[in-house]
N, C-alpha and C. Protein backbone atom coordinates (compact mmCIF):
# COMPACT_ATOMS: atom_id res chain seq x y z
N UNK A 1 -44.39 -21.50 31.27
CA UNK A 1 -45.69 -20.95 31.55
C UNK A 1 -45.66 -19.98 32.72
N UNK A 2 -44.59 -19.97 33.46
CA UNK A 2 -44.21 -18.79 34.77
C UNK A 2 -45.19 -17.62 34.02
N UNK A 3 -45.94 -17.18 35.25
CA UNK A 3 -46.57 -15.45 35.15
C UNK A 3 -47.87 -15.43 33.68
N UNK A 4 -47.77 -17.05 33.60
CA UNK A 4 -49.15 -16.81 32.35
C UNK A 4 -50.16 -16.38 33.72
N UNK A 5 -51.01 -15.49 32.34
CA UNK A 5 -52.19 -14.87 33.52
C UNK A 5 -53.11 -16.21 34.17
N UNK A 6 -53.45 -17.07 33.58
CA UNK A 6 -54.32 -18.14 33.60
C UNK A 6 -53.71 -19.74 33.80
N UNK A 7 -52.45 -19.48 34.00
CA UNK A 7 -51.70 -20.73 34.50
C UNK A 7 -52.27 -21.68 35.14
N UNK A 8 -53.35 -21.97 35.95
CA UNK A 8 -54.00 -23.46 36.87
C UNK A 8 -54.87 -23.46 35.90
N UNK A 9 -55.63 -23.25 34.48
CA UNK A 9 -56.50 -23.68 33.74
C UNK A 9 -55.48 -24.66 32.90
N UNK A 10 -54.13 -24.33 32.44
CA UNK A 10 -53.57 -24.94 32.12
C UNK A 10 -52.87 -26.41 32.67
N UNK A 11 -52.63 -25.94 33.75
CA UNK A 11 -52.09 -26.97 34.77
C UNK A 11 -53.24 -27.85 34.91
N UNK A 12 -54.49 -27.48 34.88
CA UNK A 12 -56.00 -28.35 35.35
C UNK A 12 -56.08 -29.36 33.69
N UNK A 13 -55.38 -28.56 32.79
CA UNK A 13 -56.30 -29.56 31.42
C UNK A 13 -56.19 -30.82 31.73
N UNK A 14 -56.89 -31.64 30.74
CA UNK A 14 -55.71 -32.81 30.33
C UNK A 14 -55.52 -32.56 28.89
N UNK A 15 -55.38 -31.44 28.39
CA UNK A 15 -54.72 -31.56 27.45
C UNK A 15 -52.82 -30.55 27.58
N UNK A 16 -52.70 -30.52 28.90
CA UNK A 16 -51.55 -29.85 29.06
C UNK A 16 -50.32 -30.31 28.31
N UNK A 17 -50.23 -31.43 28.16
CA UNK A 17 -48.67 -32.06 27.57
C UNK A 17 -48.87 -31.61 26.26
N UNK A 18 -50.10 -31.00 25.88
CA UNK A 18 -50.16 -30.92 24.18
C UNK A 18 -50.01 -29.33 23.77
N UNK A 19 -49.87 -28.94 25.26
CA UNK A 19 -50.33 -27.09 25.20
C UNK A 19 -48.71 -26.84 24.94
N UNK A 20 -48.44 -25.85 23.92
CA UNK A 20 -46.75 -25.36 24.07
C UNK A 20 -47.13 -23.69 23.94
N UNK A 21 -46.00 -23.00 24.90
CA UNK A 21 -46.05 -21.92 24.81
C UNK A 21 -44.47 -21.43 24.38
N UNK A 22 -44.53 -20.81 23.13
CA UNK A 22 -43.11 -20.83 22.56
C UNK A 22 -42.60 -19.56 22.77
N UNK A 23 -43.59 -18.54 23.26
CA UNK A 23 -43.46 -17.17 23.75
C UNK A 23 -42.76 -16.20 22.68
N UNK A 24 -42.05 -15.63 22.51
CA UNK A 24 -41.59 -14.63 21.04
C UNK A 24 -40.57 -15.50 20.64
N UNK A 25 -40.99 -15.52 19.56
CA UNK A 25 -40.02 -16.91 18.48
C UNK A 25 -39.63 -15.81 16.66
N UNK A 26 -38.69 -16.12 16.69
CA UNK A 26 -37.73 -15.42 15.65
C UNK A 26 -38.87 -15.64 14.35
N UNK A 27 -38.71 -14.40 13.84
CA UNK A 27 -39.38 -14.89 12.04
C UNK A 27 -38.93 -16.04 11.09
N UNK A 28 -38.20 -17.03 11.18
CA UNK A 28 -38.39 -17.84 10.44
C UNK A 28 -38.73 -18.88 11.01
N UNK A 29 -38.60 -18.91 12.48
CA UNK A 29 -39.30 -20.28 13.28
C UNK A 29 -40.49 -20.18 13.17
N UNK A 30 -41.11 -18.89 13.33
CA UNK A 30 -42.35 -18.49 13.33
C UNK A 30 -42.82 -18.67 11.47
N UNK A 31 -42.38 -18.80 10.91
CA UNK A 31 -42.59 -18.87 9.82
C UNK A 31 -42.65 -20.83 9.64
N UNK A 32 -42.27 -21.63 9.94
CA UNK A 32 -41.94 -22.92 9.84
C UNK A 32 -42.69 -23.61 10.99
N UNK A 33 -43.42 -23.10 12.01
CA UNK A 33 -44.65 -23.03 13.09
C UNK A 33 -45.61 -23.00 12.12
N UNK A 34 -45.74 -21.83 11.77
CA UNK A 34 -47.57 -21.52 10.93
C UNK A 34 -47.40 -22.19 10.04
N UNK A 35 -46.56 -22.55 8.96
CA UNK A 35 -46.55 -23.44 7.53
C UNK A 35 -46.86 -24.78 8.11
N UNK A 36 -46.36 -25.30 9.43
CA UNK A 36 -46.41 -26.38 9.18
C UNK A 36 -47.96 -26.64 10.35
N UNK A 37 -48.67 -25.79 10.61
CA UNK A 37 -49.59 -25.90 11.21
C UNK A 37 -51.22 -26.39 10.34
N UNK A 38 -51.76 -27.56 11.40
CA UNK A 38 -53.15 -27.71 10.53
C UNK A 38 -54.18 -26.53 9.93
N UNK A 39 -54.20 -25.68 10.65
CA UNK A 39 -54.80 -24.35 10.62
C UNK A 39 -54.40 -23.34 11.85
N UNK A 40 -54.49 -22.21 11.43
CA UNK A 40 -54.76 -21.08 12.43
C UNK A 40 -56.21 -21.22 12.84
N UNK A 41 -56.00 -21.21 14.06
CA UNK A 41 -57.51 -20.65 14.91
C UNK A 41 -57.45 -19.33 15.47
N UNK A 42 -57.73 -18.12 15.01
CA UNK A 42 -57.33 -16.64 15.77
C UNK A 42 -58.57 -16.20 15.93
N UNK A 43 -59.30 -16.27 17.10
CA UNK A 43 -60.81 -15.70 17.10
C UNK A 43 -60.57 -14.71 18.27
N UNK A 44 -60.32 -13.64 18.04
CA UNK A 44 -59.85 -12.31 19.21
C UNK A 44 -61.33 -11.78 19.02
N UNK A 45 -61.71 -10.86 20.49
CA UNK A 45 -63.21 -9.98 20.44
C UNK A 45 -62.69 -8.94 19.63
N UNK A 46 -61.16 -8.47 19.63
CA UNK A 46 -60.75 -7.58 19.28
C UNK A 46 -59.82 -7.49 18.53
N UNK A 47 -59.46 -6.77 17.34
CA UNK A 47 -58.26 -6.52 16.52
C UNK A 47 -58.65 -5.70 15.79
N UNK A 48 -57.06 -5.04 15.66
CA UNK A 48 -56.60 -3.83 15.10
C UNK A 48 -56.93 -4.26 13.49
N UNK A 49 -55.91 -4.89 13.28
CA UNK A 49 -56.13 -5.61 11.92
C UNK A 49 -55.35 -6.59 11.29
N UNK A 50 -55.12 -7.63 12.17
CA UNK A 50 -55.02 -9.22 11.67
C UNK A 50 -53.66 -9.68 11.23
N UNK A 51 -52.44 -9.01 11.87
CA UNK A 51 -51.54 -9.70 11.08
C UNK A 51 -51.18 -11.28 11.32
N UNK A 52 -51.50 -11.84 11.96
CA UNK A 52 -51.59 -13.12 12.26
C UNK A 52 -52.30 -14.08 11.24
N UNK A 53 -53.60 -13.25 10.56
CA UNK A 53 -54.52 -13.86 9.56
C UNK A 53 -53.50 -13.86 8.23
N UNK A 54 -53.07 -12.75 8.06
CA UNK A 54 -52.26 -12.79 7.15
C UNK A 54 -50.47 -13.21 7.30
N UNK A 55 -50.29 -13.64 8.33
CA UNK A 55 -48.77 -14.17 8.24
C UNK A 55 -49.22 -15.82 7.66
N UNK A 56 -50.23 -16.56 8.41
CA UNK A 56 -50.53 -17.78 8.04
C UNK A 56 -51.31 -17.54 6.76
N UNK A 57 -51.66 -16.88 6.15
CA UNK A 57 -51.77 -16.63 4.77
C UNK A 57 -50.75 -17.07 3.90
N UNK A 58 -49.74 -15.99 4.39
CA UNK A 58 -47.98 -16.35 3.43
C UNK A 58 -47.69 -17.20 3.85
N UNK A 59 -47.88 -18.50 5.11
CA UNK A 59 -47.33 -19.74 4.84
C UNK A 59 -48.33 -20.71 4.00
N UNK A 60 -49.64 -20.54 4.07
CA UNK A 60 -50.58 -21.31 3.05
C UNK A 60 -51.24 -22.31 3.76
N UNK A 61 -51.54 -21.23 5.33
CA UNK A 61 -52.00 -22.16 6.27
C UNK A 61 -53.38 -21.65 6.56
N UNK A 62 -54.72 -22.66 6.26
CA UNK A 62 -55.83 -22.15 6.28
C UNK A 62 -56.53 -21.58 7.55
N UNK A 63 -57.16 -20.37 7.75
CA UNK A 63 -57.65 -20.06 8.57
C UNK A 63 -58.74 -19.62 9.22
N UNK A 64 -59.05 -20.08 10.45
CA UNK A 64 -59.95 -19.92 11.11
C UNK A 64 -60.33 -18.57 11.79
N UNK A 65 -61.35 -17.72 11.80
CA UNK A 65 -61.21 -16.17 12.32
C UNK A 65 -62.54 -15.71 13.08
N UNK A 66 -61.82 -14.35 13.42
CA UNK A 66 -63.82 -13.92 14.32
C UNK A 66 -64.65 -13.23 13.07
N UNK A 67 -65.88 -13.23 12.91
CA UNK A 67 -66.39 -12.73 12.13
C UNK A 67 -66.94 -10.95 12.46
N UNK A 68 -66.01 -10.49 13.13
CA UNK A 68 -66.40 -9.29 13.73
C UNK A 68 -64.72 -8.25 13.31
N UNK A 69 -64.86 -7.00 13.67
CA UNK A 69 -63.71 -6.06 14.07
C UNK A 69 -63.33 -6.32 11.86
N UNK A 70 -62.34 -5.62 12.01
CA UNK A 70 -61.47 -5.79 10.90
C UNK A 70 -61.18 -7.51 9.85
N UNK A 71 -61.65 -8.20 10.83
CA UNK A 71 -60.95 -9.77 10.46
C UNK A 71 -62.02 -10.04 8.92
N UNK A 72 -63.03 -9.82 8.69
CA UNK A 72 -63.09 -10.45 7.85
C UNK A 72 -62.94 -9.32 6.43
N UNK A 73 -62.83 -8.74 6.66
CA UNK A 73 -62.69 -7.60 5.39
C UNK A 73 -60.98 -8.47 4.87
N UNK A 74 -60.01 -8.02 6.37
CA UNK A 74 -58.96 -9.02 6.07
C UNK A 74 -58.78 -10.15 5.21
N UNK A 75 -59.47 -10.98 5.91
CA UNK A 75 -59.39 -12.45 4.90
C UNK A 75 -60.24 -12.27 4.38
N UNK A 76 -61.03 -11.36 3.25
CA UNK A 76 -61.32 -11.30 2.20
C UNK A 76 -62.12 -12.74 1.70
N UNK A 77 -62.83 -13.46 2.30
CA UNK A 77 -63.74 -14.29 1.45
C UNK A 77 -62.40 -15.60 1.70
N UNK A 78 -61.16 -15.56 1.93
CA UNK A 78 -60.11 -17.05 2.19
C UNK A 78 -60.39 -17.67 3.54
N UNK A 79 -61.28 -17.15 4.42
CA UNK A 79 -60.97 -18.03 5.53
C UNK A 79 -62.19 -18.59 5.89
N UNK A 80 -62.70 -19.33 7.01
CA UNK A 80 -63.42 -19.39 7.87
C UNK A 80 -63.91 -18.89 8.80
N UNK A 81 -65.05 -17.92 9.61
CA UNK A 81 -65.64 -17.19 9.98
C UNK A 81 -66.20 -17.35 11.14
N UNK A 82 -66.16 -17.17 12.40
CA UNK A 82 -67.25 -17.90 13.30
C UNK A 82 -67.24 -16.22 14.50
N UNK A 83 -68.08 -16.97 15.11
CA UNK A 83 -68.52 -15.59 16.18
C UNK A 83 -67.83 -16.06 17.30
N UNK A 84 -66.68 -15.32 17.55
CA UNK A 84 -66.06 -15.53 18.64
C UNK A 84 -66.35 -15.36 20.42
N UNK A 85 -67.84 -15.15 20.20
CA UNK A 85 -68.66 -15.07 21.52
C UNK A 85 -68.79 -16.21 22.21
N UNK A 86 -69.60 -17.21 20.86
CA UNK A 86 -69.93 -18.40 20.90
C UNK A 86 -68.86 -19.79 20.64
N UNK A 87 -68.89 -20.62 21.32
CA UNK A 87 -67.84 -21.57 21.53
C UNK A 87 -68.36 -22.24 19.99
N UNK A 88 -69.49 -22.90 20.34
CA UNK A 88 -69.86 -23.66 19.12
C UNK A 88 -69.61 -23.51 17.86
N UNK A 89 -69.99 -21.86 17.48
CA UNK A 89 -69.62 -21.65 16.42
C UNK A 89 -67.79 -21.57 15.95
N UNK A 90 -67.18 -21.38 17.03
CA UNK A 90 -65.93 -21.96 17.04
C UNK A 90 -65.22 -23.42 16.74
N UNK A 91 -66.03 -24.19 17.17
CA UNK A 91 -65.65 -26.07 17.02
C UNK A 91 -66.38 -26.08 15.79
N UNK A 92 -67.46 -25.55 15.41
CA UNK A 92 -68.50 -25.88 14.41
C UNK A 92 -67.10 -25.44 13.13
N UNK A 93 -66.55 -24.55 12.84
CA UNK A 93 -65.53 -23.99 11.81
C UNK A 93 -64.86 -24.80 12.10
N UNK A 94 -63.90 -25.74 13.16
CA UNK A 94 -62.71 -26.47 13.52
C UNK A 94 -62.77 -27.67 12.80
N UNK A 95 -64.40 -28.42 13.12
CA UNK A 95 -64.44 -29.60 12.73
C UNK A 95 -64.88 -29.63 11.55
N UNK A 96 -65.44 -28.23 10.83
CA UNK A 96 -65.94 -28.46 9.38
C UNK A 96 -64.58 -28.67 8.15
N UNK A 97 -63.70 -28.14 9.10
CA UNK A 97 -62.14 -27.86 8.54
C UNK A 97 -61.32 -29.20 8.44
N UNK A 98 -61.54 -29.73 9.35
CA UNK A 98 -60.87 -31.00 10.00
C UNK A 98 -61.48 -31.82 8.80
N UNK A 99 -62.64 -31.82 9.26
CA UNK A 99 -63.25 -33.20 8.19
C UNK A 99 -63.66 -33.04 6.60
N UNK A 100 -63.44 -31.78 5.96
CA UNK A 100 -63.92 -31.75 4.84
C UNK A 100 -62.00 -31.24 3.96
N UNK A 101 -61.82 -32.20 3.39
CA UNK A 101 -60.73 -32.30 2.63
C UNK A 101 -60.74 -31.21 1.59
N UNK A 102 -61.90 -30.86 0.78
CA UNK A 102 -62.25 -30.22 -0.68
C UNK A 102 -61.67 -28.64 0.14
N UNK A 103 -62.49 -28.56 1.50
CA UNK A 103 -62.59 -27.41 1.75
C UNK A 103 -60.83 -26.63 2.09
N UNK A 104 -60.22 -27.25 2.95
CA UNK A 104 -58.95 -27.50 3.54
C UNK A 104 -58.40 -26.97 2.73
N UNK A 105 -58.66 -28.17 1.37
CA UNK A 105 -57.61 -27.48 0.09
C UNK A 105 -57.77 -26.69 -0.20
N UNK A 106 -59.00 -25.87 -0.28
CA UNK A 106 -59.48 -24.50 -0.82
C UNK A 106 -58.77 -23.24 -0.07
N UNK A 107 -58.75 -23.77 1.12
CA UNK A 107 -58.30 -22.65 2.18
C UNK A 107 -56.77 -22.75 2.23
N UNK A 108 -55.87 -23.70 1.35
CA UNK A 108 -54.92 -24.18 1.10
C UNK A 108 -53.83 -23.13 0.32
N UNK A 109 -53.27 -22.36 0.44
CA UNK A 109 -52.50 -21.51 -0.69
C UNK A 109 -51.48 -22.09 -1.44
């Protein structure tokens, strides 16, 4: 975590032992990261245009996104949507994901 911009928010969690920062990781680790991940959560104010939405796409990992900039034209109607201003509407997509199985699978490739 040396030189993260925000390092004592991290150090303050208690969810630190759960935080990993794997920093630039080779394409197939990175590939075997997102596959084996519950979901992507990528809610940026800003993007160019989403390759992150679409790398966890090609592993068939459902995702969570901002509903603003380029992102949802991107995921095209496959992901989950929230306003990345608002926190709520952030947990509100996390836990609808978490707890609804039908949906998961849907977002499932």
């Amino acid at each position: 975590m040396v030189g993260f911009k925000n390092e004592e928010l991290i150090l303050d969690s208690p969810y630190k032992n759960d935080i990993i920062f794997s920093w630039k990781t080779e394409a197939e680790e990175l590939h075997e990261v997102v596959a084996s991940a519950y979901a992507l959560t990528f809610v940026p104010l800003f993007e160019g245009f989403g390759i992150p939405v679409l790398e966890a796409f090609a592993c068939g990992t459902p995702v969570i996104t901002s509903n603003t900039t380029s992102l949802p034209e991107v995921a095209g109607g496959a992901a989950l949507l929230c306003n990345p201003y608002e926190v709520e509407s952030i947990s509100e997509a996390m836990h609808k994901l978490s707890c609804d199985e039908e949906l998961r699978n849907f977002f499932d490739f």
